[in-house]
Protein backbone atom coordinates (compact mmCIF):
# COMPACT_ATOMS: atom_id res chain seq x y z
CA UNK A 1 -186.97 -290.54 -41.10
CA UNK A 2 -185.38 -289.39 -37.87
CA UNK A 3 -183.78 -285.56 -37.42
CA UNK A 4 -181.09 -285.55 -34.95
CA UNK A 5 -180.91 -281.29 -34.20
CA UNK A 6 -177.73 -279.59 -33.79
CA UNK A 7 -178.99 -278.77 -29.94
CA UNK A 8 -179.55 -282.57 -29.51
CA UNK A 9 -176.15 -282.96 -30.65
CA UNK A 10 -174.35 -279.85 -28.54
CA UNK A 11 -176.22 -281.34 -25.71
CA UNK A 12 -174.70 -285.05 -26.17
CA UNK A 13 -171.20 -283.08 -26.88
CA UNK A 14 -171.13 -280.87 -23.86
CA UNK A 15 -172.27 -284.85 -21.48
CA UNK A 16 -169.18 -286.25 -23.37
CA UNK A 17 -166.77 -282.99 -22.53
CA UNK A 18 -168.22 -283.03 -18.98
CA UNK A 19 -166.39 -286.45 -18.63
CA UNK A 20 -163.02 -284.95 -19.29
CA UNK A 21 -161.47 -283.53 -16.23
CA UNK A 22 -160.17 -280.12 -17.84
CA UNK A 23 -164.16 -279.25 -18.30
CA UNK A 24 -166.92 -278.64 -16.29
CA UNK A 25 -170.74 -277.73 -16.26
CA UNK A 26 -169.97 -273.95 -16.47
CA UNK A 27 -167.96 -274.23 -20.09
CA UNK A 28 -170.62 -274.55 -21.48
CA UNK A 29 -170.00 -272.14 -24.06
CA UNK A 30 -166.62 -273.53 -24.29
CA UNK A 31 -168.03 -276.65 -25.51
CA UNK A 32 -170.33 -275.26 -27.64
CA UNK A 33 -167.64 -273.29 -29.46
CA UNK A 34 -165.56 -276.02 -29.44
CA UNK A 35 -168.53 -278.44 -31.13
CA UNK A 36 -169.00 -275.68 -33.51
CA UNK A 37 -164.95 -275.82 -34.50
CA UNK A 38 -165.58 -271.77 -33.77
CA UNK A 39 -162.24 -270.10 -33.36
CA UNK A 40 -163.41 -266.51 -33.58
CA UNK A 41 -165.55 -266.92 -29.88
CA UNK A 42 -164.59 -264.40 -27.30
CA UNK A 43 -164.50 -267.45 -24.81
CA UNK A 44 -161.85 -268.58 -26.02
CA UNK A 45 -159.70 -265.87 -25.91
CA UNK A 46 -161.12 -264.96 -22.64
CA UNK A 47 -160.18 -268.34 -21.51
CA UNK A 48 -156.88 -268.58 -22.37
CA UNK A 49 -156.20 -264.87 -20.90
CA UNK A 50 -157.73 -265.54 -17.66
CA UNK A 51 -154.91 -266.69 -15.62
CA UNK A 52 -157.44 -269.45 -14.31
CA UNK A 53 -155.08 -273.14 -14.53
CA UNK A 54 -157.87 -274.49 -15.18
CA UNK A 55 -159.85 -272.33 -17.73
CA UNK A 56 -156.66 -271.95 -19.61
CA UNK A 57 -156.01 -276.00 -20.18
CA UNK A 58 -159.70 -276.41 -20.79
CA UNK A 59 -158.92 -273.52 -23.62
CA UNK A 60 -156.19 -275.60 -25.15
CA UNK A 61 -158.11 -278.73 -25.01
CA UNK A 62 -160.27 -276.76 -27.48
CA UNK A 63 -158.26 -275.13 -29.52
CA UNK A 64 -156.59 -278.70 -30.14
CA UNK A 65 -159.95 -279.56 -31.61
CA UNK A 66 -161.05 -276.25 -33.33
CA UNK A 67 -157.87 -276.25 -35.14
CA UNK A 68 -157.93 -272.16 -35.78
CA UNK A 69 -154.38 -271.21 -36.38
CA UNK A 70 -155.10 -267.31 -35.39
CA UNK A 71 -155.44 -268.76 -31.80
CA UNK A 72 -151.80 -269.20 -32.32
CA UNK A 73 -150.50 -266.23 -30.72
CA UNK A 74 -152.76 -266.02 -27.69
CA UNK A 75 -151.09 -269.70 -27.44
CA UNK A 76 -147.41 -269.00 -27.52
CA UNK A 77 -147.78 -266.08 -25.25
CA UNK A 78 -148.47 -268.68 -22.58
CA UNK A 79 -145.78 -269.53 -19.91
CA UNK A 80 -144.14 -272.50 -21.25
CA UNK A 81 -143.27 -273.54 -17.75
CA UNK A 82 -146.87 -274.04 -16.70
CA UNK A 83 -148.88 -274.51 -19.50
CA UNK A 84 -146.01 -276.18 -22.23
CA UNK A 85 -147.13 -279.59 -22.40
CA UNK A 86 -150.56 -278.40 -23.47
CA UNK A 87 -149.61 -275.53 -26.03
CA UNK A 88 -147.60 -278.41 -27.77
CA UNK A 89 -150.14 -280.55 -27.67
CA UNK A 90 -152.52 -278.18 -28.85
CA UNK A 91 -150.44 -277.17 -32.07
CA UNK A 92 -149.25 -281.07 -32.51
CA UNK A 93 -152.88 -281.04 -33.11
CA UNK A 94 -152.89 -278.00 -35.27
CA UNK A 95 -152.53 -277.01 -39.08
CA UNK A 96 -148.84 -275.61 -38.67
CA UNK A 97 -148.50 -271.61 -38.51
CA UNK A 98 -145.67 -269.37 -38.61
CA UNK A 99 -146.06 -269.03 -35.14
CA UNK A 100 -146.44 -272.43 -33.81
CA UNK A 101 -143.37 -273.22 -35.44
CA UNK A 102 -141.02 -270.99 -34.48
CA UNK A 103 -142.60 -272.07 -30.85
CA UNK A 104 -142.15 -275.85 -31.05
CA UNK A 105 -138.87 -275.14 -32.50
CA UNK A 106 -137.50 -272.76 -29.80
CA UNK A 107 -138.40 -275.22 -26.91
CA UNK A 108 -137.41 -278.38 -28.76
CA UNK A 109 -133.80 -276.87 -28.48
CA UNK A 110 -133.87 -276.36 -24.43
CA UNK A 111 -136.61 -278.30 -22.98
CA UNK A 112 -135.94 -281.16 -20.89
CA UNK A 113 -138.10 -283.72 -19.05
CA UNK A 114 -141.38 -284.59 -19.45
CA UNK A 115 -141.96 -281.25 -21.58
CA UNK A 116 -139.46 -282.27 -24.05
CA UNK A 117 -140.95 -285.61 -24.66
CA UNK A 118 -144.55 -284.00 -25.73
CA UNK A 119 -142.69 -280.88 -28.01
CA UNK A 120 -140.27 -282.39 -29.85
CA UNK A 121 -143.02 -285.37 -30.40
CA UNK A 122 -145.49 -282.42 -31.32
CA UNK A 123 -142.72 -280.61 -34.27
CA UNK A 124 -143.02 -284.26 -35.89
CA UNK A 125 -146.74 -283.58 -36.70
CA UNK A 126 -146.69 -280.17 -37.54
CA UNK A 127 -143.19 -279.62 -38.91
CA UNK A 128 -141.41 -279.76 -41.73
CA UNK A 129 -138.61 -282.18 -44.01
CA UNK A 130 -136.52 -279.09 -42.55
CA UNK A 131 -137.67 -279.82 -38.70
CA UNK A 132 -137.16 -283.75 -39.64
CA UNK A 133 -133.87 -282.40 -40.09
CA UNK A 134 -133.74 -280.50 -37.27
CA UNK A 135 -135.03 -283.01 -34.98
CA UNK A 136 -132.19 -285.44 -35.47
CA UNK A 137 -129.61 -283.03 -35.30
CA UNK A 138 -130.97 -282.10 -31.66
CA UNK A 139 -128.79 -282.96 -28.72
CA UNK A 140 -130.36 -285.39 -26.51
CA UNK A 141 -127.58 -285.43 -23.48
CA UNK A 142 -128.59 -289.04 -22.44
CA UNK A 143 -132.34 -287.46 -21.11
CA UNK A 144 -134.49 -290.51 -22.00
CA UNK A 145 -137.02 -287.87 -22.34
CA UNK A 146 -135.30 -286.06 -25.25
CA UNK A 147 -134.72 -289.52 -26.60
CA UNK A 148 -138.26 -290.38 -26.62
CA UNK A 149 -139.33 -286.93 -27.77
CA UNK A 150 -136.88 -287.34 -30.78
CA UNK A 151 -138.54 -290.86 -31.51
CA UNK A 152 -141.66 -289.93 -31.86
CA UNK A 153 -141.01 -287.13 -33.52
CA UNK A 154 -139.32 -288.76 -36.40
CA UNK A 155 -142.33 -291.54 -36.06
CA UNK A 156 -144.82 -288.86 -36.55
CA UNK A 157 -142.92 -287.53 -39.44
CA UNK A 158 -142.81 -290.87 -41.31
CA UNK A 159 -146.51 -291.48 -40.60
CA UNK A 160 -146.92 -287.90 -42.54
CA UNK A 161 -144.55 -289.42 -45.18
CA UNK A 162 -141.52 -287.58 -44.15
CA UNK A 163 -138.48 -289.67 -43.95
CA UNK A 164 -134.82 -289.29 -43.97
CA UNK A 165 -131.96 -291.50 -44.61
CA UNK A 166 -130.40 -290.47 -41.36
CA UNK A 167 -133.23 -291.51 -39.23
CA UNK A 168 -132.88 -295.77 -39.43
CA UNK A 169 -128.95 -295.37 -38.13
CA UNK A 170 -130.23 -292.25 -35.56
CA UNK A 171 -132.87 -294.26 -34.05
CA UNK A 172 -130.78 -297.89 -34.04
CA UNK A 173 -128.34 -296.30 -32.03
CA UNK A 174 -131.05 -295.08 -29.25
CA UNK A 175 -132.40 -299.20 -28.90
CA UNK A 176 -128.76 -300.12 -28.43
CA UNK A 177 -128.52 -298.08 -25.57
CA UNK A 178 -128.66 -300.09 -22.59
CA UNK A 179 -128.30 -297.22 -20.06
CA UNK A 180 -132.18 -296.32 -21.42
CA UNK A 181 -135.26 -297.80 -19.85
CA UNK A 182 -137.19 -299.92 -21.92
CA UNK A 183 -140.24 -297.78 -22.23
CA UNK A 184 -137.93 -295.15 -23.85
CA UNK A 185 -135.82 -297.79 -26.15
CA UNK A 186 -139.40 -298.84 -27.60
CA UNK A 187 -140.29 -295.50 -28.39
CA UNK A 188 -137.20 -296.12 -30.57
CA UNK A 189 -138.07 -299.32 -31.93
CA UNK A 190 -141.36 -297.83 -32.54
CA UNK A 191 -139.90 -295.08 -34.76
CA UNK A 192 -137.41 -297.22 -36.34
CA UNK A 193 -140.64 -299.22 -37.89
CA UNK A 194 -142.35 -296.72 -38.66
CA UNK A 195 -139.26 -294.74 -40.37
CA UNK A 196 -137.99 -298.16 -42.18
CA UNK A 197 -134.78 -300.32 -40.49
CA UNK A 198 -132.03 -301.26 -43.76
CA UNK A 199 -131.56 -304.52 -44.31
CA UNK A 200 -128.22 -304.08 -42.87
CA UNK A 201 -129.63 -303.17 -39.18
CA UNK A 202 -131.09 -306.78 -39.11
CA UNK A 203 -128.16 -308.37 -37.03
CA UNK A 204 -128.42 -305.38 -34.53
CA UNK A 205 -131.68 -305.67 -34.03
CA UNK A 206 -131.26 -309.56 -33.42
CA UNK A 207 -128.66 -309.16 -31.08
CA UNK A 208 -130.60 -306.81 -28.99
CA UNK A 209 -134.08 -309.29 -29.11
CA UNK A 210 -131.14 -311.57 -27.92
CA UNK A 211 -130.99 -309.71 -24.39
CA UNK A 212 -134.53 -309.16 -24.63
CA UNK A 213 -134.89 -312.75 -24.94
CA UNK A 214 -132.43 -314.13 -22.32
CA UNK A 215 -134.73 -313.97 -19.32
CA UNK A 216 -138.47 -313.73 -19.34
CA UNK A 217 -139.47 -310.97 -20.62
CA UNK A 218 -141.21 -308.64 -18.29
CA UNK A 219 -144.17 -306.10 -18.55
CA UNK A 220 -141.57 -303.30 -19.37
CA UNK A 221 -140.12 -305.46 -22.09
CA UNK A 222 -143.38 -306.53 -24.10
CA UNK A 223 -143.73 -303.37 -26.32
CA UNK A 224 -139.62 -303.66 -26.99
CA UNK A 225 -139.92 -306.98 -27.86
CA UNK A 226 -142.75 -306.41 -30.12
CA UNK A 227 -141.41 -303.66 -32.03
CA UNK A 228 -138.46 -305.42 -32.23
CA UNK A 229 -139.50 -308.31 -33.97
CA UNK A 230 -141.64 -306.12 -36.48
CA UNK A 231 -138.78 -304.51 -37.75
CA UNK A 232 -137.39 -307.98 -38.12
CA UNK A 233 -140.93 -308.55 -39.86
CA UNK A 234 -140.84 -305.80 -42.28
CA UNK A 235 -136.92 -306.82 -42.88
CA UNK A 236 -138.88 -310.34 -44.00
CA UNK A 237 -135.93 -311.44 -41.75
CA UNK A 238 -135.95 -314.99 -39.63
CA UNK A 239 -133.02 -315.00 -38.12
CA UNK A 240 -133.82 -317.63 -35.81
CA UNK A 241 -133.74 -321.37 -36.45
CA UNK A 242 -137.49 -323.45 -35.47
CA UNK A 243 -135.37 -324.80 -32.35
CA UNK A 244 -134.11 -321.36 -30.99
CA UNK A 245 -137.87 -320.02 -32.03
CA UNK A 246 -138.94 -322.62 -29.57
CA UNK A 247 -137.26 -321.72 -27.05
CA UNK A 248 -137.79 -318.30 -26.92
CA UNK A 249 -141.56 -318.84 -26.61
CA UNK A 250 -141.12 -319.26 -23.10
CA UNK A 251 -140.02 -315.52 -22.49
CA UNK A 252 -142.66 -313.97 -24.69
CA UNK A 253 -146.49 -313.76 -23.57
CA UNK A 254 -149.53 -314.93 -26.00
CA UNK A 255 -149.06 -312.05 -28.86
CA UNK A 256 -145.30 -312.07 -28.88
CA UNK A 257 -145.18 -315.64 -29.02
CA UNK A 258 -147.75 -315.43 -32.69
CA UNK A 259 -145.41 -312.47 -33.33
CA UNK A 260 -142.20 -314.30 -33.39
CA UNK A 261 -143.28 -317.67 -35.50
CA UNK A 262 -144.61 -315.19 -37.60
CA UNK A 263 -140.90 -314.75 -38.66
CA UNK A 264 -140.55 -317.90 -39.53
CA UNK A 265 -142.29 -317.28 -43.22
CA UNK A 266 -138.80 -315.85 -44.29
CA UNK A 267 -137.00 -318.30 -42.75
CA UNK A 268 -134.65 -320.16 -45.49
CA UNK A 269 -134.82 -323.71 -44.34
CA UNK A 270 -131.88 -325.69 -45.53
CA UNK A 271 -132.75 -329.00 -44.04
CA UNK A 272 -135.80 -331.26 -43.96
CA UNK A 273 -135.41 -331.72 -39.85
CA UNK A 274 -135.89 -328.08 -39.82
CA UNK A 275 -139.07 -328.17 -41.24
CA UNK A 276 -140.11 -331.30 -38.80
CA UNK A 277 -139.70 -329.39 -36.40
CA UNK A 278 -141.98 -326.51 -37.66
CA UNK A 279 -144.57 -329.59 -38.06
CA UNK A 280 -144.53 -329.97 -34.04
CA UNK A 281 -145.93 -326.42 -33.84
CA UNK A 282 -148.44 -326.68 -36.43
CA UNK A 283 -149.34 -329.35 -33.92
CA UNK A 284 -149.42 -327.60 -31.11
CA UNK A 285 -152.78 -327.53 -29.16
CA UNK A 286 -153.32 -324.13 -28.89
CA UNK A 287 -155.21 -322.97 -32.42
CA UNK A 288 -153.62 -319.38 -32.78
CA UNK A 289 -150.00 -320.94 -32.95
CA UNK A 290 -150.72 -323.63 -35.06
CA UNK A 291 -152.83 -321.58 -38.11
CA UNK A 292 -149.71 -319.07 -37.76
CA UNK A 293 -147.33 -321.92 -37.38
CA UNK A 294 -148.99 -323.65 -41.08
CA UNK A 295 -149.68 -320.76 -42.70
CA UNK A 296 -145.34 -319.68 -42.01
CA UNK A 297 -144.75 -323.30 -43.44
CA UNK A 298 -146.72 -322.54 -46.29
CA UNK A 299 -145.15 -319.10 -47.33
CA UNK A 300 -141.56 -320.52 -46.32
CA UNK A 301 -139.30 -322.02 -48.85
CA UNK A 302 -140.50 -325.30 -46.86
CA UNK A 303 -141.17 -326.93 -50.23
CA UNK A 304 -137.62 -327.74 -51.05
CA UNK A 305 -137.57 -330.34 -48.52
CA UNK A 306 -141.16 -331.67 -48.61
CA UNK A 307 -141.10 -335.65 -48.26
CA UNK A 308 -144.10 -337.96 -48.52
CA UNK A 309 -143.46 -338.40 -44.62
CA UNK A 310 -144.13 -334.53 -43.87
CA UNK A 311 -147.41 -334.75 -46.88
CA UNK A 312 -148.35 -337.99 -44.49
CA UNK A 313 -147.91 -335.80 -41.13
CA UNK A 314 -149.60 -332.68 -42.59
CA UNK A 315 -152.44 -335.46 -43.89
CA UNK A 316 -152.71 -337.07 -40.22
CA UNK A 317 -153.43 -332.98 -39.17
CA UNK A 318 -155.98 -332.38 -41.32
CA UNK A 319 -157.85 -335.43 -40.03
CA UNK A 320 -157.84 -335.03 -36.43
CA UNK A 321 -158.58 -330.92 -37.37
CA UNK A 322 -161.53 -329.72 -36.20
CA UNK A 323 -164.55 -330.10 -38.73
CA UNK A 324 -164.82 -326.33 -40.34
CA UNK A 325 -161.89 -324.90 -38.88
CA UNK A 326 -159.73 -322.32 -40.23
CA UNK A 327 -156.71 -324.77 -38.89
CA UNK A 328 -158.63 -327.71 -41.51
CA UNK A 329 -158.66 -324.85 -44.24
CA UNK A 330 -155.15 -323.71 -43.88
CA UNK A 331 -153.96 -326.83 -43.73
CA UNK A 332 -155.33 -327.87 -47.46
CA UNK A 333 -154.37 -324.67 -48.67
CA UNK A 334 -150.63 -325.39 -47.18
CA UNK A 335 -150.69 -329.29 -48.92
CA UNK A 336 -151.72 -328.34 -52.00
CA UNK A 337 -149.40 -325.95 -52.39
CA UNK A 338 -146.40 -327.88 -51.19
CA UNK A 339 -147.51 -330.66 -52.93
CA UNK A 340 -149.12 -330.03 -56.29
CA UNK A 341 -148.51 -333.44 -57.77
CA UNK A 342 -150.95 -334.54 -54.50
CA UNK A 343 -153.42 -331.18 -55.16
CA UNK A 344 -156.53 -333.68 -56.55
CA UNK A 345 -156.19 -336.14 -53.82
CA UNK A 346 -155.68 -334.25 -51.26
CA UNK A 347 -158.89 -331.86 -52.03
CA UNK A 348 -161.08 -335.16 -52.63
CA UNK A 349 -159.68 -336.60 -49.24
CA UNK A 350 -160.12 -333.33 -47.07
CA UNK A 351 -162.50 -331.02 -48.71
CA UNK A 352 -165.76 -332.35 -46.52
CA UNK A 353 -163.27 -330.99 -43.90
CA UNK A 354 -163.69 -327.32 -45.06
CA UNK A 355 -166.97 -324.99 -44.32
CA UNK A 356 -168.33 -323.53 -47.23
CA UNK A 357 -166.84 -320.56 -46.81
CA UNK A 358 -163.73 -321.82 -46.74
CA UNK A 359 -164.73 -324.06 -48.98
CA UNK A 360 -165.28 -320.91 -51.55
CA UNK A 361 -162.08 -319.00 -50.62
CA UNK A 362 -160.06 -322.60 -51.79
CA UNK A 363 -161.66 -322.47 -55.20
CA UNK A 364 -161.01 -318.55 -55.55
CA UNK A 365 -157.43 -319.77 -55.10
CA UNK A 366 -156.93 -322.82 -56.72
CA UNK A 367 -160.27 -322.83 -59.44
CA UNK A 368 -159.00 -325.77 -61.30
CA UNK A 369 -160.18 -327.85 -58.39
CA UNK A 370 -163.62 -328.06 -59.53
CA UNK A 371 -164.74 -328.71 -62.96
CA UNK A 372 -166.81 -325.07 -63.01
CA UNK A 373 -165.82 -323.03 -60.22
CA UNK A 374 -167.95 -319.85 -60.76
CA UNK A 375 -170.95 -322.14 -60.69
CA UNK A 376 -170.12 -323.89 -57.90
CA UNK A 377 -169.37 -320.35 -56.12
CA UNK A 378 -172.83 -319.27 -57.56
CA UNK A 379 -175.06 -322.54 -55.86
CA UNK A 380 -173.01 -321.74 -52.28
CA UNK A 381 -173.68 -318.12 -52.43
CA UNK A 382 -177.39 -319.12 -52.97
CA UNK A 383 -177.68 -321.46 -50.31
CA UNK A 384 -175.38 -319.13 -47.80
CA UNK A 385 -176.05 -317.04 -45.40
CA UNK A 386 -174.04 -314.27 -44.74
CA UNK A 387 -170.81 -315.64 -43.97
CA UNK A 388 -171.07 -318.17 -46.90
CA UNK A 389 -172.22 -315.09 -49.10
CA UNK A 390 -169.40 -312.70 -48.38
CA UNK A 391 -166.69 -315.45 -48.62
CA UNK A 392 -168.39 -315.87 -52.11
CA UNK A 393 -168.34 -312.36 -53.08
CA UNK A 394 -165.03 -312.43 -51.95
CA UNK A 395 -163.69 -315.44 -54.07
CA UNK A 396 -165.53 -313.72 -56.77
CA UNK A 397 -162.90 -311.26 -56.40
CA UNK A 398 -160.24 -313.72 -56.27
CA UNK A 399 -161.78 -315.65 -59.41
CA UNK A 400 -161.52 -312.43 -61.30
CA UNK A 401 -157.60 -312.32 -61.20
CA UNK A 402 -157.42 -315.50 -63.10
CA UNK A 403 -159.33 -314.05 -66.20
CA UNK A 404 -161.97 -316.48 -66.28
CA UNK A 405 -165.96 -315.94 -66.35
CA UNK A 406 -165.29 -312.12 -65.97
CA UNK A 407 -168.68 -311.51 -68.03
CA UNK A 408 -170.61 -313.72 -65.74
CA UNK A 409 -168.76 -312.32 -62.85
CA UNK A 410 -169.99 -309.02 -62.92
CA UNK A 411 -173.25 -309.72 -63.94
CA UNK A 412 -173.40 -311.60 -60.84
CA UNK A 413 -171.64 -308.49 -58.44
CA UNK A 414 -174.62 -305.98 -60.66
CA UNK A 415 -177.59 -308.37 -59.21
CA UNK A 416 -176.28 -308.85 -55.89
CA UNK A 417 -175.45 -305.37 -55.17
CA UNK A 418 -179.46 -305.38 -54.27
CA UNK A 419 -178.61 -308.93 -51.92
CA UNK A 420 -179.26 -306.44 -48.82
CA UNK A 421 -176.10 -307.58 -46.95
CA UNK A 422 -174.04 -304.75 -46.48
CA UNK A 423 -170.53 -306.82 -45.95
CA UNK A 424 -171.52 -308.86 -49.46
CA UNK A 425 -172.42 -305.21 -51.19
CA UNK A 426 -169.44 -303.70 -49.86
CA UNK A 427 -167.29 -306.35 -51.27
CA UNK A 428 -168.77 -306.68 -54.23
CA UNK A 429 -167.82 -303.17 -54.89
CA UNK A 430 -164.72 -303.99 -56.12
CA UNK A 431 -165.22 -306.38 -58.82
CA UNK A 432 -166.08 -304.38 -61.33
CA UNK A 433 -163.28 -302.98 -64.12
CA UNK A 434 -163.11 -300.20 -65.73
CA UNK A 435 -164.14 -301.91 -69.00
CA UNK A 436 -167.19 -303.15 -67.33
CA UNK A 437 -167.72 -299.86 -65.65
CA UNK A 438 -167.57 -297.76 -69.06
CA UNK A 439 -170.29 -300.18 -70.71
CA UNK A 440 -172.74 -299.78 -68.31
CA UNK A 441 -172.61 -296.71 -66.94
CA UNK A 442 -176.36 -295.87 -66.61
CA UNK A 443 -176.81 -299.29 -65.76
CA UNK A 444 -174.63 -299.06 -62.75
CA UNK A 445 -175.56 -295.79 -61.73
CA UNK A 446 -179.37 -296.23 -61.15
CA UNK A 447 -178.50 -299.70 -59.19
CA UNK A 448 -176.48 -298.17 -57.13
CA UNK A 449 -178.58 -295.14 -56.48
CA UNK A 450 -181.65 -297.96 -55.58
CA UNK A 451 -179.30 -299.59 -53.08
CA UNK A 452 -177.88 -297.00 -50.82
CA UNK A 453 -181.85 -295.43 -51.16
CA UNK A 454 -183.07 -298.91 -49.84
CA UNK A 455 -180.80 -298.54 -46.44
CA UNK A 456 -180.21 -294.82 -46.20
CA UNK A 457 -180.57 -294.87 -42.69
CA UNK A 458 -179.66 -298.16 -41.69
CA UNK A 459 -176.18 -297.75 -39.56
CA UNK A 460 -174.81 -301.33 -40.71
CA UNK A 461 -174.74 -300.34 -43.99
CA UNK A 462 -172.20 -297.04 -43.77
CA UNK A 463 -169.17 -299.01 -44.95
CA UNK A 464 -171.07 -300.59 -47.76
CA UNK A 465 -172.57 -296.68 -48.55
CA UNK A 466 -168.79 -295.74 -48.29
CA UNK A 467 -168.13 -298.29 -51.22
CA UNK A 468 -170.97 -297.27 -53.02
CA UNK A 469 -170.44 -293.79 -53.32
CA UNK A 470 -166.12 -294.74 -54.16
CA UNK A 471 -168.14 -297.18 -57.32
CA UNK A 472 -170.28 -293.99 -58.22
CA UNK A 473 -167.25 -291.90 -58.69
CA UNK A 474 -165.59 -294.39 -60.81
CA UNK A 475 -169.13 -294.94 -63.04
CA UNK A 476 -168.98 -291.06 -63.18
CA UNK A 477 -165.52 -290.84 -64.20
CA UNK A 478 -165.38 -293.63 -66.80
């Protein structure tokens, strides 16, 4: 067993807080109070009342980590002038106090520049629906920096799961703003995803990927873009054709590119030339476009228009795929479902196409493939390694949902909770129901105590000890 000692520990913290430039080998108690989360030490105070730049931003770098709200007034006694960005930073980073509210507050209404960016941003993770409120009601007189500020502010509030319905139109309006850099408009974008666009908003935001679009789009433009197009995401919106898709894959680098065929999932096809020409990019040589390409095809409404000349193209695919690909896999899955009537030939043409772990995950999804699908799991997950035994344990999963062999299912996730790989215990974790569960509680309990005992300390096994312990709560609870 190995004992890592709290000194051991301080003495690896204060290394790491030597790297930052605020501290330096004479904190050290600093860092020590700031590793022990101790608000009450004198050096803190000391620090932030010593008038020293630098000992005072090295004291708000801590008290952003200690997170002791009766630091608060030492804080906002600061001059906001020299030390603002930090004090917001440091109660952005803070459980919210009487004080650091009415601080953020007072400055969000006056500060301008760079300042106002980081304190309005800060009120959105430490405010209030009331300061959501607030926020949008601010005046931003055209200051890009108030305009980001108010962004992320109303992005921070969403990620805390406080929304308004004023903030979709609010933030809408700051993307349409041409006179804004585009560094400040995807701060907007940003927000507006993370804050929910209307399904309404989804012809503004096309018409401003339009301008995006109409030249190549440049380093500034490649975080717009891409918050652009996942609000058109979450809308489930494609309001691009396959042809004008094309085409505006020459403006967009690698990620944008996967980004916008992406869209074309929700695109309602109403011709079968339309969905030829999503065929050329499931062809398309490089790998990334074409599984995102096939897998869009597959999710579209493509099938309305399927034709024994697109089942022959997507056939001719498959073949010259690469043998065990996830293009070869996604391909099958994509003809099968598009073509059910073709399902059996298909698989007997294409499945010595598939790995076995993809070979597994097709079963999981379409079990009537094989005459007994949990034994033919079973003999793959015995013959596996760990790839091949986690896709198992993961079409185990899948296998569950169609109500089938649940008996012999989680007999099988009980035994192999002791298979020693952590990804296959991990997932395996979450086969079991709560009927299951509540007949074999003591059962359960002692295997699962033996497992996480057999790799206490093995660090490749936390996530699986994560899903342990989350199985142990439900085996107590039931």
């Amino acid at each position: 067993m190995i004992t890592i000692s709290r000194t051991s520990l301080f003495l690896a913290a204060l290394f790491t807080f030597n790297a930052v430039a605020q501290y330096n080998i004479n904190d050290r108690e600093l860092v020590k109070a700031t590793f022990l989360r101790d608000g009450s030490s004198p050096v803190i105070q000391d620090y932030l009342n010593s008038g020293d730049t630098r000992k005072v931003n090295a004291a708000l770098l801590s008290a952003a980590n200690i997170n002791d709200t009766t630091l608060h007034p030492a804080i906002s006694a600061l001059d906001p002038a020299k030390y603002g960005k930090l004090v917001a930073f440091a109660f952005g980073n803070n459980s919210q106090s009487a004080v650091s509210l009415a601080w953020l507050r007072k400055q969000a209404e006056t500060a301008t520049g760079a300042f106002a960016r980081e304190v309005i941003a800060a009120l959105g993770k430490a405010g209030n629906a009331g300061d959501l409120e607030l926020v949008l009601e601010l005046k931003v007189d055209d200051d890009p920096y108030r305009v980001a500020g108010v962004s992320l502010a109303v992005a921070n509030f969403a990620l805390r799961s406080i929304k308004s319905a004023k903030s979709p139109e609010k933030l809408l309006k700051f993307v349409e703003q041409n006179y804004l850099d585009n560094k400040t408009r995807s701060f907007a974008a940003y927000a507006l995803f993370r804050s929910r666009p209307l399904a309404e908003h989804s012809g503004r935001i096309k018409k401003v990927l339009d301008d995006v679009l109409r030249d190549d789009v440049t380093e500034e433009e490649e975080d717009f873009a891409k918050y652009l197009i996942m609000n058109l995401r979450y809308l489930k919106s494609a309001p691009y054709t396959v042809k004008e898709t094309v085409n505006a894959l020459f403006s967009l680098n690698f990620a944008q590119q996967i980004d916008m065929i992406s869209l074309l999932q929700f695109r309602d096809f109403t011709s079968e030339s339309e969905v030829n020409g999503l065929l050329k990019l499931v062809n398309d040589k490089n790998g990334n476009i074409a599984l995102t390409a096939v897998t869009a095809l597959r999710e579209s409404n493509a099938g309305k228009f399927v034709s024994e000349a697109i089942y022959n193209a997507l056939s001719s695919t498959i073949s010259g795929a690469t043998q065990s690909s996830d293009l070869a896999e996604e391909l099958l899955k994509t003809v099968i479902k598009l073509f059910p009537d073709k399902r059996d030939e298909a698989f007997a043409r294409f499945s010595s196409k598939l790995s076995r772990a993809s070979y597994a995950s097709l079963i999981a999804s379409n079990p009537a493939l094989v005459t007994a699908p949990f034994d033919t799991l079973v003999a793959i997950f015995n013959a596996g390694r760990e790839p091949e035994k986690l896709a198992v344990a993961t079409a185990m999963v899948d296998l569950k949902k169609f109500g089938a062999d649940n008996d012999r299912i989680n007999s099988f996730a009980f035994r192999e909770l002791a298979s020693g790989y952590p990804s296959v215990v991990a997932t395996l974790c979450g086969v079991f129901d709560s009927s299951y569960i509540a007949g074999n509680k003591a059962a359960l309990g002692k295997q699962i105590l033996e497992v996480i005992n057999e790799d206490l300390h093995n660090p490749n096994f936390l996530e699986a000890h994560q899903m342990l312990i989350e199985l142990a709560t439900k085996v107590e609870a039931g």
